[in-house]
Every structure is written in C-alpha cells, then in structure tokens.
C-alpha atoms as a PDB file:
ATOM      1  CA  UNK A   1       3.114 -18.694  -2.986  1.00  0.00           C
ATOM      2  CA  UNK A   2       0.562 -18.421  -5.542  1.00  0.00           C
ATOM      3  CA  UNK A   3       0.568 -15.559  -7.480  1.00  0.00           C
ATOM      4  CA  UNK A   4      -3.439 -15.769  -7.923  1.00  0.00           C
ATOM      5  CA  UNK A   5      -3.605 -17.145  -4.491  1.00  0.00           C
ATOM      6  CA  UNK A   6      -7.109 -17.536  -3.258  1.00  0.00           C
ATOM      7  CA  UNK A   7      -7.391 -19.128  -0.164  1.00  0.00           C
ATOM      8  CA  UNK A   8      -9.818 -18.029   2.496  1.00  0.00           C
ATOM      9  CA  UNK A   9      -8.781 -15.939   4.968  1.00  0.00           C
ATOM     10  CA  UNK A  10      -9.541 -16.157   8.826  1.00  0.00           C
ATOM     11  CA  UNK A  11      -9.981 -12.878   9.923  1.00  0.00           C
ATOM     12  CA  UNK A  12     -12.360 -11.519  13.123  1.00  0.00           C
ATOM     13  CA  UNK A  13     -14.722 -10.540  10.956  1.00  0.00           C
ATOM     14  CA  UNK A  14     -16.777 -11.541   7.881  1.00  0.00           C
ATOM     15  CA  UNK A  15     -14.360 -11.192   4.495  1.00  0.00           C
ATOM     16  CA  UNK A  16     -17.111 -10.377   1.662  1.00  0.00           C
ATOM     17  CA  UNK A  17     -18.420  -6.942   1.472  1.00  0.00           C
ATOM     18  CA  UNK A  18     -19.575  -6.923  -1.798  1.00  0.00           C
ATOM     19  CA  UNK A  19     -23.308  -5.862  -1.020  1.00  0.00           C
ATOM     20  CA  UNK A  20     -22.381  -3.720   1.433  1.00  0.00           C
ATOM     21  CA  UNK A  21     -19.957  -1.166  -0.169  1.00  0.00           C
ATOM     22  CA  UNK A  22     -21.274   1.512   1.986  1.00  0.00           C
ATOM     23  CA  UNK A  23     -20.203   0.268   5.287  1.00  0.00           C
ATOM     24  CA  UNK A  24     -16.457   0.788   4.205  1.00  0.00           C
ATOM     25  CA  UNK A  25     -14.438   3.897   3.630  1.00  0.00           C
ATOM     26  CA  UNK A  26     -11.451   3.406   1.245  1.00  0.00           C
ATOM     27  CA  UNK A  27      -8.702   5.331   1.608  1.00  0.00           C
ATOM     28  CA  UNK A  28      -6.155   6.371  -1.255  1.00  0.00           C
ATOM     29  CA  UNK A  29      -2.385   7.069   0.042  1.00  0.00           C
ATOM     30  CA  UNK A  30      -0.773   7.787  -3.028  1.00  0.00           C
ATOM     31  CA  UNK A  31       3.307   7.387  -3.201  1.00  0.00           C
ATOM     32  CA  UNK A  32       6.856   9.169  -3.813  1.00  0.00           C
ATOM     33  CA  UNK A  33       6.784  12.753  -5.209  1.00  0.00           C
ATOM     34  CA  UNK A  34       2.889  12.417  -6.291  1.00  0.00           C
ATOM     35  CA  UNK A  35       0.117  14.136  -4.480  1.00  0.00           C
ATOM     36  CA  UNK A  36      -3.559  13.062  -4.171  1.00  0.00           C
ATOM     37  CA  UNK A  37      -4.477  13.929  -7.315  1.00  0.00           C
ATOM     38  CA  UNK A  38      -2.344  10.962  -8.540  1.00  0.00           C
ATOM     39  CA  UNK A  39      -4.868   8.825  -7.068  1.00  0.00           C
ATOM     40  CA  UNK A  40      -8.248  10.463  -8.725  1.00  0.00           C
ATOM     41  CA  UNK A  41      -9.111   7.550 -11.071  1.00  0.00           C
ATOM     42  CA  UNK A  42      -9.487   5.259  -8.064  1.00  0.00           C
ATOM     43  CA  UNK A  43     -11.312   7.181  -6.210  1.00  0.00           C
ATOM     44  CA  UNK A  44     -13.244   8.219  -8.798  1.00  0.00           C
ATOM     45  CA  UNK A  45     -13.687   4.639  -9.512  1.00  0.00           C
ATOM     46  CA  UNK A  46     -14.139   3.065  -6.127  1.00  0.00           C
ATOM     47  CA  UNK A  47     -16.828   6.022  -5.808  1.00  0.00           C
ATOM     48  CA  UNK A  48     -19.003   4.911  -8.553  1.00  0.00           C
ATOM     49  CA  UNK A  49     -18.961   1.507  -6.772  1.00  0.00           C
ATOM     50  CA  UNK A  50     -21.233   2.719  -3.714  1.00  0.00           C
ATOM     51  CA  UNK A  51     -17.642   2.869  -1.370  1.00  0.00           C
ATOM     52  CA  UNK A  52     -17.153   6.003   0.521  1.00  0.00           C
ATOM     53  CA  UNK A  53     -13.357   7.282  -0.133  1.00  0.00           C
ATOM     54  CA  UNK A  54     -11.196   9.525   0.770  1.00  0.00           C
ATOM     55  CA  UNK A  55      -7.863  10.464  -0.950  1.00  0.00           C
ATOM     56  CA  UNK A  56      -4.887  11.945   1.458  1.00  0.00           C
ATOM     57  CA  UNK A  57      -2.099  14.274   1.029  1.00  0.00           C
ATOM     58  CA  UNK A  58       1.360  12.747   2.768  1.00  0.00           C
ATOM     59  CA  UNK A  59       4.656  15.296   2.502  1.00  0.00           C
ATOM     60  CA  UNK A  60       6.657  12.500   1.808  1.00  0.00           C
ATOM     61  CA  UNK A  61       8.397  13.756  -1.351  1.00  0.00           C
ATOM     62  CA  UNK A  62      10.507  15.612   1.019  1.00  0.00           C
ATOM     63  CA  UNK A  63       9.790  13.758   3.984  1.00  0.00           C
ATOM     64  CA  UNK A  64      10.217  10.466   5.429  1.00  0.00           C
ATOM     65  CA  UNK A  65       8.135   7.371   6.323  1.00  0.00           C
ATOM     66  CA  UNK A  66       7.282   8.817  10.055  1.00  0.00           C
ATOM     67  CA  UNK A  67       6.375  12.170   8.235  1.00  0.00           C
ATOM     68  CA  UNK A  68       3.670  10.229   5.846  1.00  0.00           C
ATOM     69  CA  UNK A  69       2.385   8.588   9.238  1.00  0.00           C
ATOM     70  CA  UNK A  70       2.078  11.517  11.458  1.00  0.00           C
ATOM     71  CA  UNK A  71       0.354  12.981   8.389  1.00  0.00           C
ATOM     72  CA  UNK A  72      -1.982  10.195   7.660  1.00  0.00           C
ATOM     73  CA  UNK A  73      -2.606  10.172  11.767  1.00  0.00           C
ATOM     74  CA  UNK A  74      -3.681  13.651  11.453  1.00  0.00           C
ATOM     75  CA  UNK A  75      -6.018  13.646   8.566  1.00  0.00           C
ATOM     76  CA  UNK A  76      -8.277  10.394   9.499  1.00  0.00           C
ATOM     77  CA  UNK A  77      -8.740  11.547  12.868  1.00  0.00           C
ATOM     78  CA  UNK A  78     -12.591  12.636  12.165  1.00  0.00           C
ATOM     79  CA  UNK A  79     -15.613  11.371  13.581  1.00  0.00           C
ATOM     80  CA  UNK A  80     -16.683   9.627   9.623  1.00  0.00           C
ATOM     81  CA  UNK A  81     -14.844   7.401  10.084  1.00  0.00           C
ATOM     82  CA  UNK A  82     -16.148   5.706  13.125  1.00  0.00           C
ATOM     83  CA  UNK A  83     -18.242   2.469  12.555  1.00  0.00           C
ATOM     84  CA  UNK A  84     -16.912   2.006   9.476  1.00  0.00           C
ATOM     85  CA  UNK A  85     -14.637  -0.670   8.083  1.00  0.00           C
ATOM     86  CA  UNK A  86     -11.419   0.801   7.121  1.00  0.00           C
ATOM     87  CA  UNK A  87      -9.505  -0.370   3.921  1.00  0.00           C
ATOM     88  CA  UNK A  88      -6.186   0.994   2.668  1.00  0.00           C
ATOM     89  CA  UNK A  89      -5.187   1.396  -1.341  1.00  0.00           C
ATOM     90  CA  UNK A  90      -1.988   2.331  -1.363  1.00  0.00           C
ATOM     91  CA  UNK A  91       0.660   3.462  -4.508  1.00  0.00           C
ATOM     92  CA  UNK A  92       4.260   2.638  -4.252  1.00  0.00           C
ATOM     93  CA  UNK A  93       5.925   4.648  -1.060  1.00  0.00           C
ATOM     94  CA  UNK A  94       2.518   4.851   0.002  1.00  0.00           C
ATOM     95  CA  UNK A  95       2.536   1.480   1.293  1.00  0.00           C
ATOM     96  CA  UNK A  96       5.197   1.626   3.256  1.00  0.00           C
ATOM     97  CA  UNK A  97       3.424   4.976   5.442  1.00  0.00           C
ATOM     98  CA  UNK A  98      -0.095   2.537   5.258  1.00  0.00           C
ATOM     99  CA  UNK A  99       2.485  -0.283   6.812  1.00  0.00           C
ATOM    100  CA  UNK A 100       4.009   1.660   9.800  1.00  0.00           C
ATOM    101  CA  UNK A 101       0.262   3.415  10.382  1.00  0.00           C
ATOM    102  CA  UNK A 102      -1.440   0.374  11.025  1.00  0.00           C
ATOM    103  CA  UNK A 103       1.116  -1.006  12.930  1.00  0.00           C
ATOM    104  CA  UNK A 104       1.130   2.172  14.982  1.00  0.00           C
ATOM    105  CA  UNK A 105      -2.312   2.271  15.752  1.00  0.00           C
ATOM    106  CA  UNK A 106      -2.443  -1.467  16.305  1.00  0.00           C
ATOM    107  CA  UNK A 107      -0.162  -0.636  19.146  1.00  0.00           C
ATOM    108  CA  UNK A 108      -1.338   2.656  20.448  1.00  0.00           C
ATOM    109  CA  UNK A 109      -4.476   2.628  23.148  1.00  0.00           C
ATOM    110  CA  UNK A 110      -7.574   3.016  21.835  1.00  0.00           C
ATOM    111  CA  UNK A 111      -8.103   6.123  24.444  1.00  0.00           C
ATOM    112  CA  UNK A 112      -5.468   7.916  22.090  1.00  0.00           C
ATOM    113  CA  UNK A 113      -6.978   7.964  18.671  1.00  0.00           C
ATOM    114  CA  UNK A 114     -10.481   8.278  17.107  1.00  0.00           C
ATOM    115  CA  UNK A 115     -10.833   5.002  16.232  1.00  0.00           C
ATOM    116  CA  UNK A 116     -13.478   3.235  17.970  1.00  0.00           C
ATOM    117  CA  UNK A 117     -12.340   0.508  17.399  1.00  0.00           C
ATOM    118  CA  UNK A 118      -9.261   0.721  15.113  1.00  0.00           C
ATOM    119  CA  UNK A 119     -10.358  -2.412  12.409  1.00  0.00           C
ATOM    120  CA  UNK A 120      -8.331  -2.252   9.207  1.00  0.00           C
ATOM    121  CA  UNK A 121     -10.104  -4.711   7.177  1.00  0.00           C
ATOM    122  CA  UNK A 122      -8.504  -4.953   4.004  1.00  0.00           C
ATOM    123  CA  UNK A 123      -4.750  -3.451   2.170  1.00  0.00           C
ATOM    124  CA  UNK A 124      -3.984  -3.039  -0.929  1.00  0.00           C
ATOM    125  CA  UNK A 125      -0.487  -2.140  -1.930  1.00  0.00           C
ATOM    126  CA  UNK A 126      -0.099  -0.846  -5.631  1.00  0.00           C
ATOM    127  CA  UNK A 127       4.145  -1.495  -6.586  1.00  0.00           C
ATOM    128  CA  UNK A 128       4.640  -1.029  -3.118  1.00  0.00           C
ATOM    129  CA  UNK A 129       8.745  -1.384  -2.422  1.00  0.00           C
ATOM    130  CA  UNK A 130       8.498  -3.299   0.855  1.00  0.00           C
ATOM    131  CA  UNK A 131      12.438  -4.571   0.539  1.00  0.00           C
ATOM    132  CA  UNK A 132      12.937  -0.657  -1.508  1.00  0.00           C
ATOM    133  CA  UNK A 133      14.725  -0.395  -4.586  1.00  0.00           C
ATOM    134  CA  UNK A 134      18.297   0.069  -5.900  1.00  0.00           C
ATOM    135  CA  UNK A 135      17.229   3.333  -7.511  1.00  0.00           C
ATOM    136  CA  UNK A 136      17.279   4.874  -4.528  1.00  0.00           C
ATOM    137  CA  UNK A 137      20.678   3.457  -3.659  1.00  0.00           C
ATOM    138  CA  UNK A 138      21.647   4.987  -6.695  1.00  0.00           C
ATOM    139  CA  UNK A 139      19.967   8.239  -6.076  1.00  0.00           C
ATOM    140  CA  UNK A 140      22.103   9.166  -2.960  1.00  0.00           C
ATOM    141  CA  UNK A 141      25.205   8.748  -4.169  1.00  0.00           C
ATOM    142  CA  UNK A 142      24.095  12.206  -5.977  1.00  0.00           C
ATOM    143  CA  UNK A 143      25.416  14.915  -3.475  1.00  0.00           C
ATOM    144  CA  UNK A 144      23.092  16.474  -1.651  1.00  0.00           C
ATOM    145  CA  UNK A 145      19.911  14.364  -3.358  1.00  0.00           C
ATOM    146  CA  UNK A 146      19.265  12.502   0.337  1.00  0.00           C
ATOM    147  CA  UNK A 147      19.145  16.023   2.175  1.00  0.00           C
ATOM    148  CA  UNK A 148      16.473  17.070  -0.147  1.00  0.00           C
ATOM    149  CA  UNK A 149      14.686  14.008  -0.592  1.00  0.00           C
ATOM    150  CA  UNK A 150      15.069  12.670   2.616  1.00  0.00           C
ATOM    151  CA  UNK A 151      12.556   9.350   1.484  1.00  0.00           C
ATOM    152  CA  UNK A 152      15.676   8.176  -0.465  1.00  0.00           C
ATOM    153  CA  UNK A 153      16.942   6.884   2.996  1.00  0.00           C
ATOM    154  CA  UNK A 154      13.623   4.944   3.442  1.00  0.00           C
ATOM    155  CA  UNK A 155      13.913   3.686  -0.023  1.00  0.00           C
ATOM    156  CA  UNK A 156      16.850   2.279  -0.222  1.00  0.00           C
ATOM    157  CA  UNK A 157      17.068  -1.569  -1.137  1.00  0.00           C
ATOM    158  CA  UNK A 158      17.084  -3.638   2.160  1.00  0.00           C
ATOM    159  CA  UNK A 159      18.885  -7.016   2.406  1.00  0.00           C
ATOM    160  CA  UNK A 160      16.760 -10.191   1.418  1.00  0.00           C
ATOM    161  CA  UNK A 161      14.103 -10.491   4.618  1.00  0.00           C
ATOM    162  CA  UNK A 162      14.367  -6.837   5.748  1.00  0.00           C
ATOM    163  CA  UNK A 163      11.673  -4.971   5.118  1.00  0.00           C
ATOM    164  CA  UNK A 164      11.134  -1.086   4.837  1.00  0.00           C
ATOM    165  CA  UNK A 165       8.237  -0.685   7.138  1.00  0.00           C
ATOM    166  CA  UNK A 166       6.271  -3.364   9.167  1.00  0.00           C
ATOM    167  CA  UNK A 167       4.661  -6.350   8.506  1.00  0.00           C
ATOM    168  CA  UNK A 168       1.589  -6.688   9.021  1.00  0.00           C
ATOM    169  CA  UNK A 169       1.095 -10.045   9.811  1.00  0.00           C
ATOM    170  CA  UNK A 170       3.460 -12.135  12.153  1.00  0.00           C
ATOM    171  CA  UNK A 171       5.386 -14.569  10.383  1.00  0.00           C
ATOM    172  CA  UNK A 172       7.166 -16.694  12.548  1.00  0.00           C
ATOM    173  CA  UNK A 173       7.613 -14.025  15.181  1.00  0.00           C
ATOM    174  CA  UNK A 174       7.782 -11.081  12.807  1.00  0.00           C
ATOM    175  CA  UNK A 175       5.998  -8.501  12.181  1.00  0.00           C
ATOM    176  CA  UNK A 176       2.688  -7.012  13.859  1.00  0.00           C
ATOM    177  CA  UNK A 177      -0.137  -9.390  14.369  1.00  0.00           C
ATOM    178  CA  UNK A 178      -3.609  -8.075  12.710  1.00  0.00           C
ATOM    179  CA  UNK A 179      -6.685  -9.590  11.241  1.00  0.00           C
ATOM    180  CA  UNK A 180      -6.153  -7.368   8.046  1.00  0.00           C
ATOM    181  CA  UNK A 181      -7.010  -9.013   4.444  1.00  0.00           C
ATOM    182  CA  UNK A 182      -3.824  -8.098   2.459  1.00  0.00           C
ATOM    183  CA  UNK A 183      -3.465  -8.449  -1.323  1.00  0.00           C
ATOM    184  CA  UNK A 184      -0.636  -7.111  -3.485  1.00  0.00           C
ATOM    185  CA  UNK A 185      -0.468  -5.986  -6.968  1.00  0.00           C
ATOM    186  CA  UNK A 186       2.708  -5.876  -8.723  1.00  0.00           C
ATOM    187  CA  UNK A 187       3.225  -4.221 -12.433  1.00  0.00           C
ATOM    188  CA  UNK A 188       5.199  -6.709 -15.130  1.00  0.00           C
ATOM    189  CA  UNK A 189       6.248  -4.367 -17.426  1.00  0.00           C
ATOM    190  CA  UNK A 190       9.983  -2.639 -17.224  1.00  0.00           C
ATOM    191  CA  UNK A 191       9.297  -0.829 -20.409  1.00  0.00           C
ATOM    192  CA  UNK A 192      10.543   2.550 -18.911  1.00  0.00           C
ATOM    193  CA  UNK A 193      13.682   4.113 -17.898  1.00  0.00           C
ATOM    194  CA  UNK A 194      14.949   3.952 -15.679  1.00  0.00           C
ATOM    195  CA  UNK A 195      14.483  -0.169 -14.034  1.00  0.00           C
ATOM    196  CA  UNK A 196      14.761  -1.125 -17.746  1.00  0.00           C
ATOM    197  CA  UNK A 197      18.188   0.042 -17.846  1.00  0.00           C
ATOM    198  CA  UNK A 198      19.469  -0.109 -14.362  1.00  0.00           C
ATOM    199  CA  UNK A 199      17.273  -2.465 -12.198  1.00  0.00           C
ATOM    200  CA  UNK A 200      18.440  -6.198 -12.926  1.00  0.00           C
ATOM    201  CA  UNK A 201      15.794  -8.337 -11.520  1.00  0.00           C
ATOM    202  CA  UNK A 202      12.189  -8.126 -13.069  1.00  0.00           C
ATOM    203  CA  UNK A 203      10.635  -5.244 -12.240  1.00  0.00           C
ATOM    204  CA  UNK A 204       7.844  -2.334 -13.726  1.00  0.00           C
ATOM    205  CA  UNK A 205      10.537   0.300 -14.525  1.00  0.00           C
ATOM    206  CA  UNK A 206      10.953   1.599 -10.897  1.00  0.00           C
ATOM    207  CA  UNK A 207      10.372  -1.097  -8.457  1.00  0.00           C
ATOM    208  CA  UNK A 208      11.566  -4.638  -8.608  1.00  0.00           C
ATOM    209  CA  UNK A 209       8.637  -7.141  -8.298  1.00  0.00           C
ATOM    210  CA  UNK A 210      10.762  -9.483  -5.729  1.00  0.00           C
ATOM    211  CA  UNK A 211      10.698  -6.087  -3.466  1.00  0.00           C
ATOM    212  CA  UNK A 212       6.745  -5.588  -4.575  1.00  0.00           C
ATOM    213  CA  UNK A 213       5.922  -8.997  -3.277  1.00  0.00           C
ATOM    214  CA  UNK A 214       5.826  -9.164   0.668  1.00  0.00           C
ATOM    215  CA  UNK A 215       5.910 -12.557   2.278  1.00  0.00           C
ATOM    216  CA  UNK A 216       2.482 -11.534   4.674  1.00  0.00           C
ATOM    217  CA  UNK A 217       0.423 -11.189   1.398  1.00  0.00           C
ATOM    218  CA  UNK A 218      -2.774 -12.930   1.226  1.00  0.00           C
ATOM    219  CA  UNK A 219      -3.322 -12.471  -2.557  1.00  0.00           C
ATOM    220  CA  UNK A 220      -0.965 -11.102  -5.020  1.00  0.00           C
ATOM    221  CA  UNK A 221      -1.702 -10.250  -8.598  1.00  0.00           C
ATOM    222  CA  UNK A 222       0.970  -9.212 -11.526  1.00  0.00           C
ATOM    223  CA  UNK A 223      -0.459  -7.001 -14.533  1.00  0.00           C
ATOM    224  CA  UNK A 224       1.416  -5.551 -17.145  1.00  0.00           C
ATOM    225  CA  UNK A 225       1.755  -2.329 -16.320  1.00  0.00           C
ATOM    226  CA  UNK A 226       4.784   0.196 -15.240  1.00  0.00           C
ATOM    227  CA  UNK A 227       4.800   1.186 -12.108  1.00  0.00           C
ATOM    228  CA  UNK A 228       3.522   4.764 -12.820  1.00  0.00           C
ATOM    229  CA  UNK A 229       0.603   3.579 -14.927  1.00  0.00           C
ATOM    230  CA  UNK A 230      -0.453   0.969 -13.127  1.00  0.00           C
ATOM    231  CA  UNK A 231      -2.764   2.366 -10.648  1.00  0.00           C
ATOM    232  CA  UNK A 232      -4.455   4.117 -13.364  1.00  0.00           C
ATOM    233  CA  UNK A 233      -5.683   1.270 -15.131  1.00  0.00           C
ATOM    234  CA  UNK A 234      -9.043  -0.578 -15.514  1.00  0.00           C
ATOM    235  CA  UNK A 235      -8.094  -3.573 -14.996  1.00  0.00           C
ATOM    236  CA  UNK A 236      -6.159  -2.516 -11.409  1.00  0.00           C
ATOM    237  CA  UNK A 237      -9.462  -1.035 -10.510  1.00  0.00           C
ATOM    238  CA  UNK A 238     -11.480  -3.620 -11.399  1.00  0.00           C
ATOM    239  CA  UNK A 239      -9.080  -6.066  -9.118  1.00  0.00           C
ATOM    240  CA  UNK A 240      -8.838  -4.129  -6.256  1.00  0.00           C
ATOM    241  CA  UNK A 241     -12.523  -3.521  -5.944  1.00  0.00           C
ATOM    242  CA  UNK A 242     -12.603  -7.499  -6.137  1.00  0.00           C
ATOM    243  CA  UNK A 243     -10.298  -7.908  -3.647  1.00  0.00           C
ATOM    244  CA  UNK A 244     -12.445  -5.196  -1.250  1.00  0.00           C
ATOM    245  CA  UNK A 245     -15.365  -7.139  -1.591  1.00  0.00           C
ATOM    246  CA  UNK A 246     -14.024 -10.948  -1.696  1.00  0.00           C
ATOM    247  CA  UNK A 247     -10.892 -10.608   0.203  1.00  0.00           C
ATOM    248  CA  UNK A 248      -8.912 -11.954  -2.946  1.00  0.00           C
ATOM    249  CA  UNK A 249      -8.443 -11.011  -6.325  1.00  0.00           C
ATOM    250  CA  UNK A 250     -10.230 -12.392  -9.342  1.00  0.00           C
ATOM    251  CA  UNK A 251      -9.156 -15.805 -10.924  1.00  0.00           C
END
C-alpha cells in the first residue's frame, strides 16, 4: 500500500465536503490516560474551519475498550447530531473505542439509537495501536498494573493479522462492512522513551507504526512526530482537515 495513497473511494455517498464543512460534526475521542482536553487544538482547529465538533470524555484510563464505547454511546446520543454527517478523529486508544463503536452501531437496529440514519462518513485514527503495543505487554508483568489499568489487557500486542478492535471494512471476509472513508496517520519519530529504548520495530516512542497501519486504510500518512505530540501539530491538522474534505490526505 501506498503510504500517500490516493485513490478514490466508492462510498454511498459523495466523498468531498470541502464547501460544506457545516453539514459535518467532527468528533474528537482522545486516547490512553488523556482526557478531552488533550484534544483542544483540534477542535479548536477543526472549529475555525466552519466544522461543528465535539470533543468526548471516555474512562478508559481505568477502563477498557467496551467502557470507552458504552461511554461514547452515551454522550452522542442527542438530537444535533441527526442529519449530519458524522466523522471520527481519533488519538491512539481512542481508535480502537471509535473501531468497536461503529461497528456496534453498524450492527445495532436503527430503532435502538438516535441515529437517523447511523452514516459515519469519514475516520481518522491519530497513532492508533490497531495490532497494540509491546509496552503494554511489558506493563503487566508489573503486579497489580493490569487491575488498575485494566486497558493494558486491550493493549497488549496482538499476533500479526489480529487486530485490537474491529475492522471496519471487510477484507476478505473480515471485519465489518461500511461505506466509511478511513485514513491513518502514523508519527515517525521514536525520539522518546520509552519505544526508543524498548520497542524494536519503527515506531513514534509508544506505538509501533506496523501496529499504527491497519490493512482497511484508505489513506495513510507518516509525519515526524512522537506519538504524544503528534496530534498537536499543524501539519496533522492541516492533513486531517484534508482528508475530511477530500477523502484522502494531501500529496
């Protein structure tokens, strides 16, 4: 795969949305042991571009993946966001709650949620570990660490083609079929401790960019960054709101 790939997607409905930002709400699931606030230069970003946004608040340092979705359920159940196009921007962990929401919903009758109808759009997932990561491995072997954190269990590094949460488009007979426009962004820079020390494979200093990289992605897009700058960046911004409004990311 490409790692500026490009190609045009089929989806049900039209992919750009670049003059009509407004039509869109954009929501901000930020990842492990972070809270919303971690996300406030996207939204604050994403804002100034004419998208309405909304930034959520998941328990999942001390929860798991089904706590993060039960969550998200919970909070986007309101009547703003019907008739809109929903798009996900997700950090890290994040990705994997986005991943198990929409595949949730996907399944779940319409009668049972507020979604009228349920169209996710577009994904984004910031350093998103969608095999996990051997940090976490690492991390339970401290006693007592997995009770506390349960998320550890969710992050652990999967075997190659096992995934921590769902796919979200079927590839040969995995994963959950949906229309979604899915790019990925991946950091290139192990700079920090701990990956630079104890993660082998490339990676941005948490996450290893083989796990980052999911094999449904429509787009993906490496910058420099670590994984707990990157989503704070200009130039991430500036990509993602590409990908929002062309359905890939800039060449």
């Amino acid at each position: 795969m490409d790692l500026h790939s490009t190609a045009t997607p089929t989806i049900a409905e039209p992919g750009p949305l670049a003059d009509e930002p407004k039509k869109c709400m954009v929501i901000l699931v930020h990842g492990f042991f972070r809270t919303r606030r971690d996300m406030a230069f996207l939204h604050a970003g994403l804002a100034r571009r004419g998208y309405s946004v909304i930034s959520v608040e998941l328990p999942i340092t001390r929860g798991t993946i089904a706590d993060g979705v039960a969550a998200l359920k919970q909070q986007l159940d309101q009547k703003q966001l019907r008739g809109k196009r929903i798009m996900f921007v997700a950090h890290s962990m994040g990705g994997l709650v986005v991943r198990a929401f929409v595949a949730h919903m996907i399944k779940e009758p319409a009668s049972h949620h507020s979604f009228a109808p349920f169209y996710v759009s577009h994904c984004v997932f910031i350093g998103t570990p969608h095999q996990g990561t051997s940090l976490a491995n690492l991390a339970l072997h401290v006693p007592g660490l997995g009770r506390f954190f349960k998320a550890l269990s969710d992050l652990r590094s999967q075997p190659e083609g096992k995934w921590s949460a769902p796919l979200l488009r079927s590839l040969g007979g995995r994963g959950v079929s949906t229309e979604s426009r899915i790019g990925i962004i991946a950091g290139a820079s192990a700079s920090i401790l701990p990956g630079r020390l104890l993660i082998a494979q490339n990676n941005d200093g948490m996450v290893p960019r083989a796990s980052a990289i999911a094999p449904d992605a429509d787009a993906v897009m490496l910058l420099p960054f670590t994984h707990v700058t990157i989503h704070k960046q200009t130039a991430t911004l500036n990509a993602i709101a590409y990908f929002l409004a062309h359905g890939q990311f800039p060449p």
